[in-house]
N, C-alpha and C. Protein backbone atom coordinates (compact mmCIF):
# COMPACT_ATOMS: atom_id res chain seq x y z
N UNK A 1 0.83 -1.18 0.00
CA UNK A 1 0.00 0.00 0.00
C UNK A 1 0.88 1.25 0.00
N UNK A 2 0.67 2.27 -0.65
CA UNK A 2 1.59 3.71 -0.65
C UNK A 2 1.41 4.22 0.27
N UNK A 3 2.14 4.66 0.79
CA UNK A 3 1.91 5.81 1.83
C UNK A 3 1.50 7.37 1.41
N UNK A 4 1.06 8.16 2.10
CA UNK A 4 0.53 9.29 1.93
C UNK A 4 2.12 10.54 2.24
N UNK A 5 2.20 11.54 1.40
CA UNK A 5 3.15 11.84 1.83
C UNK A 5 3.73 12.50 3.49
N UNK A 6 1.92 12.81 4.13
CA UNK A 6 2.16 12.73 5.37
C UNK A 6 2.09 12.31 6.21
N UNK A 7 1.96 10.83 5.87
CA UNK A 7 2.34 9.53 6.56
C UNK A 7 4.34 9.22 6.84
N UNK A 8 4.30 9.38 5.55
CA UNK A 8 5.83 9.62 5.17
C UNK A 8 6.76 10.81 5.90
N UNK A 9 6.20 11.94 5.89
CA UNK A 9 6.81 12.94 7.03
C UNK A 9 7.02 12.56 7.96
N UNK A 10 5.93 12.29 8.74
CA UNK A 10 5.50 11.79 10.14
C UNK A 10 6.44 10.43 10.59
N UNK A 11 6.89 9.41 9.57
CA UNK A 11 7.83 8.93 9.82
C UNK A 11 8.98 9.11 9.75
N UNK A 12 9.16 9.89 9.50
CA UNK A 12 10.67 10.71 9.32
C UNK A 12 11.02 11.65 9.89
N UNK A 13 9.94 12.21 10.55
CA UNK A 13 10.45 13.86 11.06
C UNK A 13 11.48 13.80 12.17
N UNK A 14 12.00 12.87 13.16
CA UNK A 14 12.66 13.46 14.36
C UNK A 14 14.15 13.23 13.26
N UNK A 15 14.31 12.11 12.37
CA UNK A 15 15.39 11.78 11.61
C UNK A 15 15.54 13.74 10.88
N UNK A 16 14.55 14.12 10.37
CA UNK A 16 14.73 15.63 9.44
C UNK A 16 14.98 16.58 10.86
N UNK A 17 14.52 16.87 11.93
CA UNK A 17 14.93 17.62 13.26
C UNK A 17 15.97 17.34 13.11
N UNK A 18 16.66 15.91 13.30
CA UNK A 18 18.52 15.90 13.89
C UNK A 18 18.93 16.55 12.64
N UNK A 19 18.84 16.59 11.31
CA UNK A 19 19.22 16.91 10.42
C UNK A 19 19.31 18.27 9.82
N UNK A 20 18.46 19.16 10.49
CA UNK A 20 18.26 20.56 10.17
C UNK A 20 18.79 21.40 11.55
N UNK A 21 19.20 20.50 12.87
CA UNK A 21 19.94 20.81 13.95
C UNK A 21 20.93 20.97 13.43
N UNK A 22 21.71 19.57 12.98
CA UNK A 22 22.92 19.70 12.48
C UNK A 22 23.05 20.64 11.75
N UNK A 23 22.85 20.94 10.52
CA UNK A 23 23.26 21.66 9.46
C UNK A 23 22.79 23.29 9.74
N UNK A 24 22.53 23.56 11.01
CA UNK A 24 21.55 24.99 11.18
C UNK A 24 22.65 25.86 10.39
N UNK A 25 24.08 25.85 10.71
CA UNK A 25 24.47 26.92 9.77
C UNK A 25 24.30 27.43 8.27
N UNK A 26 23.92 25.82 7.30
CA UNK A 26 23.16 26.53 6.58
C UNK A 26 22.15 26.64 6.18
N UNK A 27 21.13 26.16 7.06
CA UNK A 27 20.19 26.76 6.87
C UNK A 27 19.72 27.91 6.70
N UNK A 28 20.10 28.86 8.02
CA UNK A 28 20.08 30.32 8.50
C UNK A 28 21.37 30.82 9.40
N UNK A 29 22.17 31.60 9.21
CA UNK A 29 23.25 31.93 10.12
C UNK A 29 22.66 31.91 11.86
N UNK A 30 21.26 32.70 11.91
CA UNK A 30 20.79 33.00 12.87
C UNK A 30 20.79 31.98 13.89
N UNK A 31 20.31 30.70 13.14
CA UNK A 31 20.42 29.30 13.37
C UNK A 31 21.61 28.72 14.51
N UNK A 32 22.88 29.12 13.74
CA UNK A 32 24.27 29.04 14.36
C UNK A 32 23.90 29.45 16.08
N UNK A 33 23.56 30.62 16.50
CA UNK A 33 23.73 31.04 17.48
C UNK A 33 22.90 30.53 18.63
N UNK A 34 21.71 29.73 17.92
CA UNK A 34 20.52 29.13 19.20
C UNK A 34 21.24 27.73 19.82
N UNK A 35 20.27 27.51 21.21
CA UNK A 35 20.64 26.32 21.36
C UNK A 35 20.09 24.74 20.98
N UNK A 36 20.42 24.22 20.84
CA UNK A 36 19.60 23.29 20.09
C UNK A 36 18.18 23.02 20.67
N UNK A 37 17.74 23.09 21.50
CA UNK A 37 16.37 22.73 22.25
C UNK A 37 15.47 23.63 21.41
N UNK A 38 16.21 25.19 21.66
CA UNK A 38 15.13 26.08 21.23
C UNK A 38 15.00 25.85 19.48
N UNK A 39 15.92 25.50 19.20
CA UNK A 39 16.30 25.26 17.46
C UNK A 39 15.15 24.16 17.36
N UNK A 40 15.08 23.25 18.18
CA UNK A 40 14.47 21.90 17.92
C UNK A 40 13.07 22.01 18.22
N UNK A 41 12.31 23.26 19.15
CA UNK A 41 11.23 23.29 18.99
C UNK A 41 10.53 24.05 17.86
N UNK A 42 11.75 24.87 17.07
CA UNK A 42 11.18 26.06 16.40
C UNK A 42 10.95 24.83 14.99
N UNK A 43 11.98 24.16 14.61
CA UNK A 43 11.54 22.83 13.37
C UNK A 43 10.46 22.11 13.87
N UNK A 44 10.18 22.15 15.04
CA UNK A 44 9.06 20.73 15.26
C UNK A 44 8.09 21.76 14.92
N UNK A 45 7.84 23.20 15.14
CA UNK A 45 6.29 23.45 14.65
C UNK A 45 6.29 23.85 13.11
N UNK A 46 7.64 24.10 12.79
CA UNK A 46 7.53 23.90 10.95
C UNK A 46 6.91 22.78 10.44
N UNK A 47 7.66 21.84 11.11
CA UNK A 47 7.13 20.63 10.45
C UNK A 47 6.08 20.50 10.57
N UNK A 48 5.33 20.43 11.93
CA UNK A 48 3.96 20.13 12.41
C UNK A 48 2.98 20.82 11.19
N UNK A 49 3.13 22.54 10.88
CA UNK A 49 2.62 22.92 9.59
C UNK A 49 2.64 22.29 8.75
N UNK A 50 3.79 22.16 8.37
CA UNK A 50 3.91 21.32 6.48
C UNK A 50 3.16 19.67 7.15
N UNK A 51 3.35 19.52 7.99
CA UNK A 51 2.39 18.23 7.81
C UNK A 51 0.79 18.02 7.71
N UNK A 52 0.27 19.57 8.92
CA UNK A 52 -1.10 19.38 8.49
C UNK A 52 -1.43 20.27 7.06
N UNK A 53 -0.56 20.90 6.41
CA UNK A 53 -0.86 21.01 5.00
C UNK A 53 -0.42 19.89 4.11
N UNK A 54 -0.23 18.90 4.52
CA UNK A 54 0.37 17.56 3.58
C UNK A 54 -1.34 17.12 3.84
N UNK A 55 -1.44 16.68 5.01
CA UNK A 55 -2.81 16.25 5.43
C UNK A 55 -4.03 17.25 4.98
N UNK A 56 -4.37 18.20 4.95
CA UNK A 56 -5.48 18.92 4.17
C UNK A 56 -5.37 19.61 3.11
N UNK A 57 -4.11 19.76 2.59
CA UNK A 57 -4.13 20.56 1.38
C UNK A 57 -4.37 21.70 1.30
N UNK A 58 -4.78 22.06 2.35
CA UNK A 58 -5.56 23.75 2.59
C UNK A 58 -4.15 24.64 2.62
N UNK A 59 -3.59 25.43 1.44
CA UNK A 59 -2.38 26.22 1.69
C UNK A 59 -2.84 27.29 2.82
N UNK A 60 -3.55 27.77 2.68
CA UNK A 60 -4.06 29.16 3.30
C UNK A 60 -3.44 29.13 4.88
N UNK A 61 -3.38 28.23 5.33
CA UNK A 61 -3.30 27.85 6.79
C UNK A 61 -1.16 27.82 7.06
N UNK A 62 -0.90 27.16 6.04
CA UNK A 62 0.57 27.42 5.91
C UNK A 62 1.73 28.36 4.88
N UNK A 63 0.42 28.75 4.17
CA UNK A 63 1.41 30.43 3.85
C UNK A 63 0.99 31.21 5.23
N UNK A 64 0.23 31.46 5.72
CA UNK A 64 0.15 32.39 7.32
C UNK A 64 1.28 31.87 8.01
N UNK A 65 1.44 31.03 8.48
CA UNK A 65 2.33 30.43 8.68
C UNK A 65 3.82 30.73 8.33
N UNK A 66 3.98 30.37 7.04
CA UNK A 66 5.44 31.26 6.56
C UNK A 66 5.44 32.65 6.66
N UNK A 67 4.12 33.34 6.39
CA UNK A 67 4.43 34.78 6.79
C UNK A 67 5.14 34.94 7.42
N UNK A 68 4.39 34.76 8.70
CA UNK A 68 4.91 35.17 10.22
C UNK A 68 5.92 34.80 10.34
N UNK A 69 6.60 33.36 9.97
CA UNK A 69 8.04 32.47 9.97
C UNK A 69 8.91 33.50 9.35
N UNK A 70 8.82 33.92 8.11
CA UNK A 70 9.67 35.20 7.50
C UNK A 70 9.64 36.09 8.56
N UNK A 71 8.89 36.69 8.99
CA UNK A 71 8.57 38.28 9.37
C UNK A 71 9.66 37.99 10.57
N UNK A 72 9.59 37.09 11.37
CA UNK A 72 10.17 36.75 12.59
C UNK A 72 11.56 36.34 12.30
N UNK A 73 12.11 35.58 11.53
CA UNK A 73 13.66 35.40 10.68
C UNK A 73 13.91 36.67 10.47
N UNK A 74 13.60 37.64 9.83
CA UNK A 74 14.01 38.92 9.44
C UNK A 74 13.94 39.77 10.90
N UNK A 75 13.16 39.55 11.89
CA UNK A 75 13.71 41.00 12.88
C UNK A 75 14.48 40.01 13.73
N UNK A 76 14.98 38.84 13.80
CA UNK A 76 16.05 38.05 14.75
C UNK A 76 17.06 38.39 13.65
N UNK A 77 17.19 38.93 12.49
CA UNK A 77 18.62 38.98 12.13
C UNK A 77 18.87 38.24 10.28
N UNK A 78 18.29 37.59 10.46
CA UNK A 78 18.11 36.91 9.16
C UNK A 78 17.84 37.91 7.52
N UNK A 79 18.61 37.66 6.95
CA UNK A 79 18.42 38.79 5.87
C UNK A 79 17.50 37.84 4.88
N UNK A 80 16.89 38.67 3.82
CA UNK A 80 15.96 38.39 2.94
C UNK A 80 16.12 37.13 2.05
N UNK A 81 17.24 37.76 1.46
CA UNK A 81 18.18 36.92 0.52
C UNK A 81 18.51 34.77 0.91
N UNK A 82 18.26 35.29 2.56
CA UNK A 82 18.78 33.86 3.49
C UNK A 82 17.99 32.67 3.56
N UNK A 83 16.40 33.23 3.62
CA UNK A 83 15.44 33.25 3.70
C UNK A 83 14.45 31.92 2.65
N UNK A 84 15.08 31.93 1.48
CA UNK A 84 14.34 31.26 0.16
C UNK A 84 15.10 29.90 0.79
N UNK A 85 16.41 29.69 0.73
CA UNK A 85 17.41 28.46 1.29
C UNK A 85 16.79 28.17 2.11
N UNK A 86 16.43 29.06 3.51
CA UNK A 86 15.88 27.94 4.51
C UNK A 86 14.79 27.16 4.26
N UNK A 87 13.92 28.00 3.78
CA UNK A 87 12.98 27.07 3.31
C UNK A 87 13.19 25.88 2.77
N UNK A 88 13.53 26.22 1.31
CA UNK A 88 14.24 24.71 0.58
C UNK A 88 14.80 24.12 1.39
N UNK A 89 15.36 23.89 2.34
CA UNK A 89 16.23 23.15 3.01
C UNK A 89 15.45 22.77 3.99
N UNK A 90 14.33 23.25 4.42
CA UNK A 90 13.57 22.66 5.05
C UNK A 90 12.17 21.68 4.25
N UNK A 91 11.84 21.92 2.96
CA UNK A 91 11.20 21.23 2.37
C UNK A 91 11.67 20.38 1.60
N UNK A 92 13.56 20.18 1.41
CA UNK A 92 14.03 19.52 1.13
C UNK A 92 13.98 17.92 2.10
């Protein structure tokens, strides 16, 4: 039987957390400077988004979502330009 792709997240996500811990430098420089706990709760509610938009399809609910995720990267320090990468690298 296939899995759903957010079946598939959901089995994978603490494996994508250690993985976006590790690599925080490039993700976001800003990244570099947290400690991992706080790093590790701020991916668990990314993910938690992209999963219940895997599960309903409803974008509306997770572009708000990235809004605010941008708006908040940019006044901690994060420049614009930095911004497109993290993403990809997080939907990677």
């Amino acid at each position: 039987m296939r899995r759903s792709p957010a079946e598939i997240l959901a089995s994978i996500r603490p494996e994508v957390i250690d993985q976006l811990v590790g690599s925080r430098g490039t993700v976001d420089h800003v990244y570099h400077e947290m400690e991992d706990e706080e790093l590790r709760s701020l991916f668990e509610v990314l993910l938690g988004k992209l999963h219940t938009y895997l599960l309903d399809r409803d974008p509306r609910g997770f572009r708000s979502y990235v809004r605010r995720w941008v708006a908040l990267r940019v006044g901690a320090g994060s420049r614009h330009e930095n911004l497109i990468p993290a993403l990809v690298s997080v939907g990677d």
